[in-house]
N, C-alpha and C. Protein backbone atom coordinates (compact mmCIF):
# COMPACT_ATOMS: atom_id res chain seq x y z
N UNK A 1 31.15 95.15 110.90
CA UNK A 1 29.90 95.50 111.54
C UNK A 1 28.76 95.57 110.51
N UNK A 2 29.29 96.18 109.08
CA UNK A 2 28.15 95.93 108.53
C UNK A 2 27.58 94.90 107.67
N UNK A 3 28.61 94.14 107.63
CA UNK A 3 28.39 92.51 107.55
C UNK A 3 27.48 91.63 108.23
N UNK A 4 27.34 92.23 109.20
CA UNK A 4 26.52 91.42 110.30
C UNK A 4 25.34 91.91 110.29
N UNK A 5 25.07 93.64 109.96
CA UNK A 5 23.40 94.13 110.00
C UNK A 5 23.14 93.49 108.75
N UNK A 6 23.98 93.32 107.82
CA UNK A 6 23.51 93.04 106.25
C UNK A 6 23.15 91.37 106.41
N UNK A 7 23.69 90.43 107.37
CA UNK A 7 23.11 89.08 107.31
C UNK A 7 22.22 89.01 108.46
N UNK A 8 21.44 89.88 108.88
CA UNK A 8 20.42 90.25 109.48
C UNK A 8 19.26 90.64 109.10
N UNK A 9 19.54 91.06 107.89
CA UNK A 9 18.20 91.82 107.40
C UNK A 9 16.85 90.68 107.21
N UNK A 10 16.97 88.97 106.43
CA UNK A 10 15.93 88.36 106.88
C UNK A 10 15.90 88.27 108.09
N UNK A 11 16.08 88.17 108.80
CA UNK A 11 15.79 88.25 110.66
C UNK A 11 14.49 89.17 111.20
N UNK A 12 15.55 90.53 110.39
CA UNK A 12 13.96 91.73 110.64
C UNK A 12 13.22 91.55 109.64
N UNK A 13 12.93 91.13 108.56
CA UNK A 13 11.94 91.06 107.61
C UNK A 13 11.03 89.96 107.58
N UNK A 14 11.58 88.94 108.88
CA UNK A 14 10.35 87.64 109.48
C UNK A 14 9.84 88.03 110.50
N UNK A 15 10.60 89.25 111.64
CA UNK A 15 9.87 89.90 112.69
C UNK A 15 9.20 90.91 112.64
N UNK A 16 9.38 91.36 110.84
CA UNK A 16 8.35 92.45 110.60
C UNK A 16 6.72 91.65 110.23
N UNK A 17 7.11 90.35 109.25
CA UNK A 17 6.31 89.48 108.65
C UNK A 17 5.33 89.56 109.64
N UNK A 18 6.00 89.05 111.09
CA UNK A 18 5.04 88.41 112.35
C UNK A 18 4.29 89.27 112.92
N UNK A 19 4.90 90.55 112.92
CA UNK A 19 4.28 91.80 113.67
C UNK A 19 2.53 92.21 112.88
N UNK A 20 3.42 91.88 111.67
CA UNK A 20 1.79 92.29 110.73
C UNK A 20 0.55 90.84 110.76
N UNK A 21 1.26 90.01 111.12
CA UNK A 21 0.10 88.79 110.68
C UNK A 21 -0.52 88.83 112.20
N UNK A 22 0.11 88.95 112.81
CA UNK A 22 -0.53 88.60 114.34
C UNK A 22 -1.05 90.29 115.03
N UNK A 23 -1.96 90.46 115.96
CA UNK A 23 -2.03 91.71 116.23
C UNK A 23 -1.49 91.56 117.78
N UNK A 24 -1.24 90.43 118.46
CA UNK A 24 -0.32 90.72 119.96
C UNK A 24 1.32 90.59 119.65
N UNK A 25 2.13 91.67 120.45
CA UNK A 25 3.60 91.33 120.38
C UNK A 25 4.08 90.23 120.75
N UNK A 26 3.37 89.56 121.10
CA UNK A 26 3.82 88.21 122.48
C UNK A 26 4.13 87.04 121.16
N UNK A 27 3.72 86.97 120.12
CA UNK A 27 4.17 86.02 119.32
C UNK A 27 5.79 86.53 118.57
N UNK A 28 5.46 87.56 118.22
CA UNK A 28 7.02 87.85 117.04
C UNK A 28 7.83 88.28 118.35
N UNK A 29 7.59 88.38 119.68
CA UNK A 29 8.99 88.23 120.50
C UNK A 29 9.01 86.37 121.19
N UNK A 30 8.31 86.04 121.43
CA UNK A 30 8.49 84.56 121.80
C UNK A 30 9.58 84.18 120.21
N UNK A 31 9.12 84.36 118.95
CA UNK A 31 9.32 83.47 118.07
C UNK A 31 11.19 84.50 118.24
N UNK A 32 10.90 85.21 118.15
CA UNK A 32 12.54 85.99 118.37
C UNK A 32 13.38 85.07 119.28
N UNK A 33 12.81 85.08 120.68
CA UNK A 33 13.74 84.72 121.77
C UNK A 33 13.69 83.02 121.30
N UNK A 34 12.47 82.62 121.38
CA UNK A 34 12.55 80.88 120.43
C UNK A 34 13.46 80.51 119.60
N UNK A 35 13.66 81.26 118.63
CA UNK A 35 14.45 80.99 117.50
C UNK A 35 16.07 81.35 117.48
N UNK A 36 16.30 81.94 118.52
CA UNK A 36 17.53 82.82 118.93
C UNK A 36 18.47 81.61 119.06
N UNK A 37 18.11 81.25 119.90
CA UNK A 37 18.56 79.92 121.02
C UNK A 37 19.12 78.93 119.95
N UNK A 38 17.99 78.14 119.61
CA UNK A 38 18.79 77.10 118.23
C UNK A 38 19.79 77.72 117.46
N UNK A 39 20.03 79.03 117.11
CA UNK A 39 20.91 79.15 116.56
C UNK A 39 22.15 79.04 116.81
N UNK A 40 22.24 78.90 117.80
CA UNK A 40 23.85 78.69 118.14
C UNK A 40 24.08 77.53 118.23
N UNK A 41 23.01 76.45 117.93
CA UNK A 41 23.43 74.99 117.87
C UNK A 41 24.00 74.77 116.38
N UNK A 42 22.89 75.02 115.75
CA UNK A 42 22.77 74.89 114.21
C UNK A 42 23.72 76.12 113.53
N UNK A 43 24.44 76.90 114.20
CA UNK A 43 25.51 77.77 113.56
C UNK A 43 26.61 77.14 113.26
N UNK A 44 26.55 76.23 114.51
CA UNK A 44 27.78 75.15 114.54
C UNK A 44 27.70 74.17 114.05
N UNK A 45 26.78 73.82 112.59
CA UNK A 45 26.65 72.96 111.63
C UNK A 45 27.47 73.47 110.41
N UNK A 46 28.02 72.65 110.15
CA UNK A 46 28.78 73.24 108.30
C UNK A 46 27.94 73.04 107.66
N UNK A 47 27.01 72.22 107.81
CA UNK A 47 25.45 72.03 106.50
C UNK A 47 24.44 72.53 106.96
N UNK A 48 24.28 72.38 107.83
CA UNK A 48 22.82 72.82 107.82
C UNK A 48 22.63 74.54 107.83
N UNK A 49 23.69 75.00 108.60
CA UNK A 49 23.50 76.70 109.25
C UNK A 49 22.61 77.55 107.84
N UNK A 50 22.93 77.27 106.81
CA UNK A 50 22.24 77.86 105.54
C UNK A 50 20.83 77.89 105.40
N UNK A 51 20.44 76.81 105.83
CA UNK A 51 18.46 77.01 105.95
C UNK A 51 17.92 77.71 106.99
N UNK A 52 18.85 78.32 108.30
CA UNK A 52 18.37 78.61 109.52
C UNK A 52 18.88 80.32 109.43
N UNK A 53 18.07 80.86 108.93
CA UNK A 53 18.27 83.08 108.84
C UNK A 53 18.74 83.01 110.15
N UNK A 54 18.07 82.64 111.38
CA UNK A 54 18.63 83.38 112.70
C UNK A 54 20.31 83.07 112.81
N UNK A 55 20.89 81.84 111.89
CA UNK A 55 22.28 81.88 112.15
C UNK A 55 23.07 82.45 111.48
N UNK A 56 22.57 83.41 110.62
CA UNK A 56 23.73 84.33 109.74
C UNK A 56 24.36 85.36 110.28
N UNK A 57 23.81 85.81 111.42
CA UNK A 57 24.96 86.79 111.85
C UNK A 57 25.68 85.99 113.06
N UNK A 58 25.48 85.22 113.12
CA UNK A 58 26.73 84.32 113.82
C UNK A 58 27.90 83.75 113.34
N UNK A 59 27.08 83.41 112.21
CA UNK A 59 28.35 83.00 110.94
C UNK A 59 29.24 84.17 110.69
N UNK A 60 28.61 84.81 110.48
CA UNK A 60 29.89 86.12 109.23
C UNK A 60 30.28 86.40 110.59
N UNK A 61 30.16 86.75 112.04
CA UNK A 61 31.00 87.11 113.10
C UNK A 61 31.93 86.21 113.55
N UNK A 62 32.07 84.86 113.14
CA UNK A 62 32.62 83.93 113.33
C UNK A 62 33.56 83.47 112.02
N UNK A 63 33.21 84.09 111.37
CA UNK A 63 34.12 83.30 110.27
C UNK A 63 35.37 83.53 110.08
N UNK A 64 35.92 84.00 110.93
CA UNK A 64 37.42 84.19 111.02
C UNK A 64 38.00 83.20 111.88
N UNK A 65 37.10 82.65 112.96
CA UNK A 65 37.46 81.39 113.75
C UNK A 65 37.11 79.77 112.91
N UNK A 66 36.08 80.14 112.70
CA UNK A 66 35.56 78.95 111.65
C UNK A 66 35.49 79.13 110.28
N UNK A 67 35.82 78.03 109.62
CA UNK A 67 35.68 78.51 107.82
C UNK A 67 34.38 77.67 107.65
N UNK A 68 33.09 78.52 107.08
CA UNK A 68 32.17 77.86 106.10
C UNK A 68 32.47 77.91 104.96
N UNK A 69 32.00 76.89 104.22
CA UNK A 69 32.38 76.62 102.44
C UNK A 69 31.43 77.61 102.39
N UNK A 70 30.00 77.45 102.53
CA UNK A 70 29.20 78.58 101.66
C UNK A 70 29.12 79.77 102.30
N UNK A 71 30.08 80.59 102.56
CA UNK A 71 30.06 81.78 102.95
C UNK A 71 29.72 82.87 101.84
N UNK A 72 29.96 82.62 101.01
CA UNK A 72 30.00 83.50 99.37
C UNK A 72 28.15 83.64 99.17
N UNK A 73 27.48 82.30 99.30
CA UNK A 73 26.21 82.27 99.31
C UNK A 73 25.39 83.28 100.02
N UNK A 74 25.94 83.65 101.09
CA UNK A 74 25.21 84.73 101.66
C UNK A 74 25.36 86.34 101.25
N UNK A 75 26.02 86.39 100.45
CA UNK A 75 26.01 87.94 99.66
C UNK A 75 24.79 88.22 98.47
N UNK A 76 24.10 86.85 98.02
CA UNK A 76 23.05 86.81 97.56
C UNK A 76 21.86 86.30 98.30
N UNK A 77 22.09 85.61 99.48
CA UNK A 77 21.09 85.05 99.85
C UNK A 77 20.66 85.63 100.52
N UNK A 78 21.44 86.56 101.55
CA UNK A 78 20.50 87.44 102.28
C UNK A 78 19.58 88.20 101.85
N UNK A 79 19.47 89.05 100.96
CA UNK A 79 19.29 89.91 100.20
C UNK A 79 17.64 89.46 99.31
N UNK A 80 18.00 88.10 99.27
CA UNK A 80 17.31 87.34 98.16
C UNK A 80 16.05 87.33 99.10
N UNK A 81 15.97 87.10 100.74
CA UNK A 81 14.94 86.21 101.56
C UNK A 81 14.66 87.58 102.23
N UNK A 82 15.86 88.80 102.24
CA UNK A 82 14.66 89.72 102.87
C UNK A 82 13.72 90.68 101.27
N UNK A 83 14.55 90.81 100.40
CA UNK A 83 13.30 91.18 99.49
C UNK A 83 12.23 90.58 99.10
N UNK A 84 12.37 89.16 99.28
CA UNK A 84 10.54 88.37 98.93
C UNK A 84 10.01 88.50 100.23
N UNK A 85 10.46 88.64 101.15
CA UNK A 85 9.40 89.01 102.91
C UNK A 85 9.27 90.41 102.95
N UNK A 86 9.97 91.06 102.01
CA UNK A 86 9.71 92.22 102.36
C UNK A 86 8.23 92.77 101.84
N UNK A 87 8.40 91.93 100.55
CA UNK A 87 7.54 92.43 99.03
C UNK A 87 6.65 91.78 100.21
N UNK A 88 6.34 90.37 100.75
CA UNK A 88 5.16 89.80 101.36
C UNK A 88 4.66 90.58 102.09
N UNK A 89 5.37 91.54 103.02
CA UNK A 89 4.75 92.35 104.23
C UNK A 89 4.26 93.32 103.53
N UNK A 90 4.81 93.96 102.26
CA UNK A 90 3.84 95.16 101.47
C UNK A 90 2.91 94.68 101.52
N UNK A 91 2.77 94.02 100.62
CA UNK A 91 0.65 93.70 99.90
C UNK A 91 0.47 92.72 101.03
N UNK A 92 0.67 92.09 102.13
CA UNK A 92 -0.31 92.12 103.35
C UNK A 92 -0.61 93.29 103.94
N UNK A 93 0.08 94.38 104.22
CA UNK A 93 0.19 95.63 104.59
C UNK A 93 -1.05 96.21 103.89
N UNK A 94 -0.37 96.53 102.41
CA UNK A 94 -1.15 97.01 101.94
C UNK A 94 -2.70 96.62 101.74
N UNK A 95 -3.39 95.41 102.03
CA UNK A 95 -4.47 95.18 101.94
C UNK A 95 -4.94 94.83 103.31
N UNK A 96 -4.17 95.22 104.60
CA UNK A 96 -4.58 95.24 105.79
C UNK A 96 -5.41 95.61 106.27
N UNK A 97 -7.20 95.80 106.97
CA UNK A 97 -8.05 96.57 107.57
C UNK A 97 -7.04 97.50 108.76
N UNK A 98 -7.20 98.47 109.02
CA UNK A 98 -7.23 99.57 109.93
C UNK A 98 -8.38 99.65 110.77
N UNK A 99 -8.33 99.31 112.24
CA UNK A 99 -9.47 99.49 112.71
C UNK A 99 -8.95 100.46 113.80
């Protein structure tokens, strides 16, 4: 279980990204439910699933049925794509107007 919040974390750190760049919810949930969907196509790629964040927690819940070669990759990669979105949403944050 915590395999799966942990290849999640870019997921929330592009729906946090969206929340701050846009000021209506209607985009970072369209792009949620949008992006949801392909993933279960492209999960079921042995190459490609690695460029697509929304398919990592499909992978590590699956990988006992399916073997990916780069499964190992995601103990750094997750990690790697939510700390630079994260750092991005600070200093947009932080230099955000408040109205």
């Amino acid at each position: 279980m915590f395999a799966i919040f942990y290849s999640s974390l870019p997921i929330m750190a592009i729906m946090f990204l969206l929340s701050l760049a846009f000021s209506n919810f209607g985009v970072s949930l369209t792009a949620g439910v949008g992006l949801t969907l392909p993933a279960l196509l492209i999960a079921n790629s042995v190459r490609f699933w690695i460029y697509y964040p929304w398919s990592y927690p499909f992978v590590v819940f699956y990988t006992h049925v399916r073997k990916y070669p780069q499964i190992p990759i995601l103990n750094w990669l997750a990690p790697a794509v939510f700390i630079i979105l994260i750092m991005t949403s600070y200093f947009k944050f932080k230099y955000k107007e408040i109205l």
